[in-house]
Protein backbone atom coordinates (compact mmCIF):
# COMPACT_ATOMS: atom_id res chain seq x y z
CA UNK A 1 0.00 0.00 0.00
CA UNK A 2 1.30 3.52 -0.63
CA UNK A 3 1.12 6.27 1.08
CA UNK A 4 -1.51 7.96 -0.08
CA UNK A 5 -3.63 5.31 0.05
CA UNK A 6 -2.94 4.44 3.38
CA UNK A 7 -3.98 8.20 4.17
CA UNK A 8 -6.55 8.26 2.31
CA UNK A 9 -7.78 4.87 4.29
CA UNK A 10 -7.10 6.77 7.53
CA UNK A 11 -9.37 9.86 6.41
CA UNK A 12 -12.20 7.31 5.76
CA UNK A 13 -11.94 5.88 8.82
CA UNK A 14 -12.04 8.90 10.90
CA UNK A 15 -14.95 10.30 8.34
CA UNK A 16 -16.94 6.78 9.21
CA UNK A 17 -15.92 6.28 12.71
CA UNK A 18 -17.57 11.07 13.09
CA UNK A 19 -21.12 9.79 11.15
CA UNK A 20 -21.23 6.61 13.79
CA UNK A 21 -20.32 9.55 16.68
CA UNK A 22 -22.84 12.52 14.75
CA UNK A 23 -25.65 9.74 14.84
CA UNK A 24 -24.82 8.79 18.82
CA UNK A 25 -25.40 12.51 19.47
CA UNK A 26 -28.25 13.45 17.16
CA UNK A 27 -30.65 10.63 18.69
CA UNK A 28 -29.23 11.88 22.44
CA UNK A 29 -29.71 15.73 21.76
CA UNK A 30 -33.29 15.15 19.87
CA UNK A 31 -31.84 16.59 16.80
CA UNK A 32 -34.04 14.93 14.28
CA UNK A 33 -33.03 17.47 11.21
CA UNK A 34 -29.36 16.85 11.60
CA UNK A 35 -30.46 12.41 12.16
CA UNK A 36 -32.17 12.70 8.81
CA UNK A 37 -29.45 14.20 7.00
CA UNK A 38 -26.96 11.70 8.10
CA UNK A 39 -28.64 9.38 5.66
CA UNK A 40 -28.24 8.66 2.46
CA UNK A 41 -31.21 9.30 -0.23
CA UNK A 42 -32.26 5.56 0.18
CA UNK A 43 -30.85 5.47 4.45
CA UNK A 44 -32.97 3.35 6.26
CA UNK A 45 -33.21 2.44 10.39
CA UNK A 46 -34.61 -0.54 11.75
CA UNK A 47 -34.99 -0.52 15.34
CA UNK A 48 -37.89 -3.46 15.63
CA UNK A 49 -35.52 -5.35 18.19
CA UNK A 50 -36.14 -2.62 20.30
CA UNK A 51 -39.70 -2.71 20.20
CA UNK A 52 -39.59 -0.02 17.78
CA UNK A 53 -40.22 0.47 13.69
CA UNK A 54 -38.44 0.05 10.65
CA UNK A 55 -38.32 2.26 7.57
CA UNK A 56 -37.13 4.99 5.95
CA UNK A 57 -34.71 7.92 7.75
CA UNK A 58 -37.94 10.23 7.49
CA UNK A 59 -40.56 7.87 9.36
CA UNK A 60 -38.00 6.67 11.73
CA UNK A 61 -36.71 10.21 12.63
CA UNK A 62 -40.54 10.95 13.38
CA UNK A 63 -41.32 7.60 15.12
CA UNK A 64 -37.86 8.62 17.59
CA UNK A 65 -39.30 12.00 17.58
CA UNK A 66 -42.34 11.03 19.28
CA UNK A 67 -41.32 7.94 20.91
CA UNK A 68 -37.90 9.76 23.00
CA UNK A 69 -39.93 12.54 24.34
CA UNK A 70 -40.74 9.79 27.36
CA UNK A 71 -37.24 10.21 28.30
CA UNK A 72 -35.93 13.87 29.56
CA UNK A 73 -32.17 12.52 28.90
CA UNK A 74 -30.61 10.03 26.95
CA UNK A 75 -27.18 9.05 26.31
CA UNK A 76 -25.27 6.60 23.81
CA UNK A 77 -21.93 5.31 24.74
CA UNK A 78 -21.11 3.22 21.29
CA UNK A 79 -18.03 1.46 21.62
CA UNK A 80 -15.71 -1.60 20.33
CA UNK A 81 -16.37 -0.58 16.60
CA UNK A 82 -15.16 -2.89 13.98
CA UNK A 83 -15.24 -1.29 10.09
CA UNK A 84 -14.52 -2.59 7.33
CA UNK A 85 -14.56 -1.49 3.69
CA UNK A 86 -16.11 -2.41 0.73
CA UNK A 87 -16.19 -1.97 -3.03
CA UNK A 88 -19.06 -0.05 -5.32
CA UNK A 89 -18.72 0.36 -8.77
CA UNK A 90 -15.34 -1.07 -9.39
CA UNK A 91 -13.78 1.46 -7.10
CA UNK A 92 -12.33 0.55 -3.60
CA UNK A 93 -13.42 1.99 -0.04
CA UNK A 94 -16.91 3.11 -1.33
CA UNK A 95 -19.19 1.49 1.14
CA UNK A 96 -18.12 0.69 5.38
CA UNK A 97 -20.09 -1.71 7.47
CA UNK A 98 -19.41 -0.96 11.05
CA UNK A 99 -20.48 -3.21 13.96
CA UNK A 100 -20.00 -1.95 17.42
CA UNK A 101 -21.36 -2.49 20.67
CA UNK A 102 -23.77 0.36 22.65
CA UNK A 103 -25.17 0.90 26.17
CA UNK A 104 -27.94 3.62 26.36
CA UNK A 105 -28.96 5.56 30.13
CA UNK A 106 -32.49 6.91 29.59
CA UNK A 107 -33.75 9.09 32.44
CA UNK A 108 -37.85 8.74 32.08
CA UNK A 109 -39.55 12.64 31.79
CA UNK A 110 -41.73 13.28 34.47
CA UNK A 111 -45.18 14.62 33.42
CA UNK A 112 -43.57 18.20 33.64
CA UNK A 113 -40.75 16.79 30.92
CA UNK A 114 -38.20 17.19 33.70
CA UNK A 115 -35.92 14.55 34.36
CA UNK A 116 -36.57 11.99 36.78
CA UNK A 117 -34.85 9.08 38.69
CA UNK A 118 -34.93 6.08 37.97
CA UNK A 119 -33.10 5.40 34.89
CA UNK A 120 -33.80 2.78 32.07
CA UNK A 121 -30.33 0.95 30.53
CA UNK A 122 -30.40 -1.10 27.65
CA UNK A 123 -27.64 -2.26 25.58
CA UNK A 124 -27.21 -4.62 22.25
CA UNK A 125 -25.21 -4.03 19.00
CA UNK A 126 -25.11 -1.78 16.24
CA UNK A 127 -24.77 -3.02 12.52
CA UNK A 128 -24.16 0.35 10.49
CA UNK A 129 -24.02 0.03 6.70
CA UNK A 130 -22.26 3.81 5.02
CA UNK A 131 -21.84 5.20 1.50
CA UNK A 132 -19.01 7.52 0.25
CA UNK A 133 -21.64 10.09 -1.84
CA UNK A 134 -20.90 13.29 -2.82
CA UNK A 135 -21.38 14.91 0.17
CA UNK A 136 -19.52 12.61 2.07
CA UNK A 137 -19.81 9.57 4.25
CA UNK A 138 -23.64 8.74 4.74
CA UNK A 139 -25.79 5.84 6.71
CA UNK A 140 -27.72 3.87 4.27
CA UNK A 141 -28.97 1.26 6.75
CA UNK A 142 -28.65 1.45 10.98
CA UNK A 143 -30.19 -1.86 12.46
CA UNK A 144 -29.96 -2.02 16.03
CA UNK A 145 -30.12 -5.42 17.67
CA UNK A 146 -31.07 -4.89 21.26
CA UNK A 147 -29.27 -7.59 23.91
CA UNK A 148 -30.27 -6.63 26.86
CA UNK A 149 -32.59 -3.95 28.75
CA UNK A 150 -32.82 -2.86 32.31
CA UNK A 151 -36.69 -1.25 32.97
CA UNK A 152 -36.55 1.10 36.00
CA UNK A 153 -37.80 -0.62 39.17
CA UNK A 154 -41.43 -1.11 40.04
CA UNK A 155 -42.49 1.94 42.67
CA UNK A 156 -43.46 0.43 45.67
CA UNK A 157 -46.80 1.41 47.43
């Protein structure tokens, strides 16, 4: 390998490994304009092992729109992310499947929307499918394959 491809490798991987960290933070800060433009034209999210939906980046960012507002905070720690590269078109590094590992603190919203203890933990495994497009690196598929949750305890009377 030369190089400049061997730089050119490294700038992908940083590009990837900022859409994987932009996506953590999008679904955390409710940012559903900057989630939808993460994808590509044809990005879909499937988050059915969840309990949620699958579809396209527009009906997904407005089933999480709806469905988060039952949490006042949420936070993504993704972590032990393996990428690899793959070929479109003839030309090399044009697609990245990333698989990495996530735990996610919820704090449920108290009827006023402030936060309020307990918190709800769940964790599982990201599969994260990219496209190099014109306008950089972009998700075309997220599937999330929840492992394990944690519900808050039951209040006691």
């Amino acid at each position: 390998m030369t190089q400049r491809v061997e730089l050119a490798t490294v700038r992908d991987r940083l590009a990837v490994d900022a859409l994987v960290t932009d996506y953590a933070a999008a679904v955390d800060d409710g940012d559903w304009a900057a989630y939808r433009e993460l994808f590509a034209p044809d990005g879909r999210a499937d988050y059915r092992s969840a309990g949620g939906i699958a579809g396209d980046a527009e009906r997904v960012a407005e089933w999480l729109a709806e469905s988060m507002r039952a949490f006042a905070m949420r936070q993504h720690l993704i972590v032990n992310r393996r990428l690899r590269f793959g070929v479109l078109d003839q030309e090399t590094g044009d697609t990245a499947q990333v698989r990495a590992d996530y735990v996610n603190p919820m704090r449920l919203a108290g009827t006023d929307g402030a936060s309020t203890a307990p918190d709800f933990v769940c964790g599982g495994r990201y599969a994260f499918a990219a496209v190099r497009t014109d306008d950089g690196w972009r998700l075309r598929e997220v599937v999330v394959e929840e492992k394990w949750r944690r519900p808050p305890p039951a209040a006691t009377a």
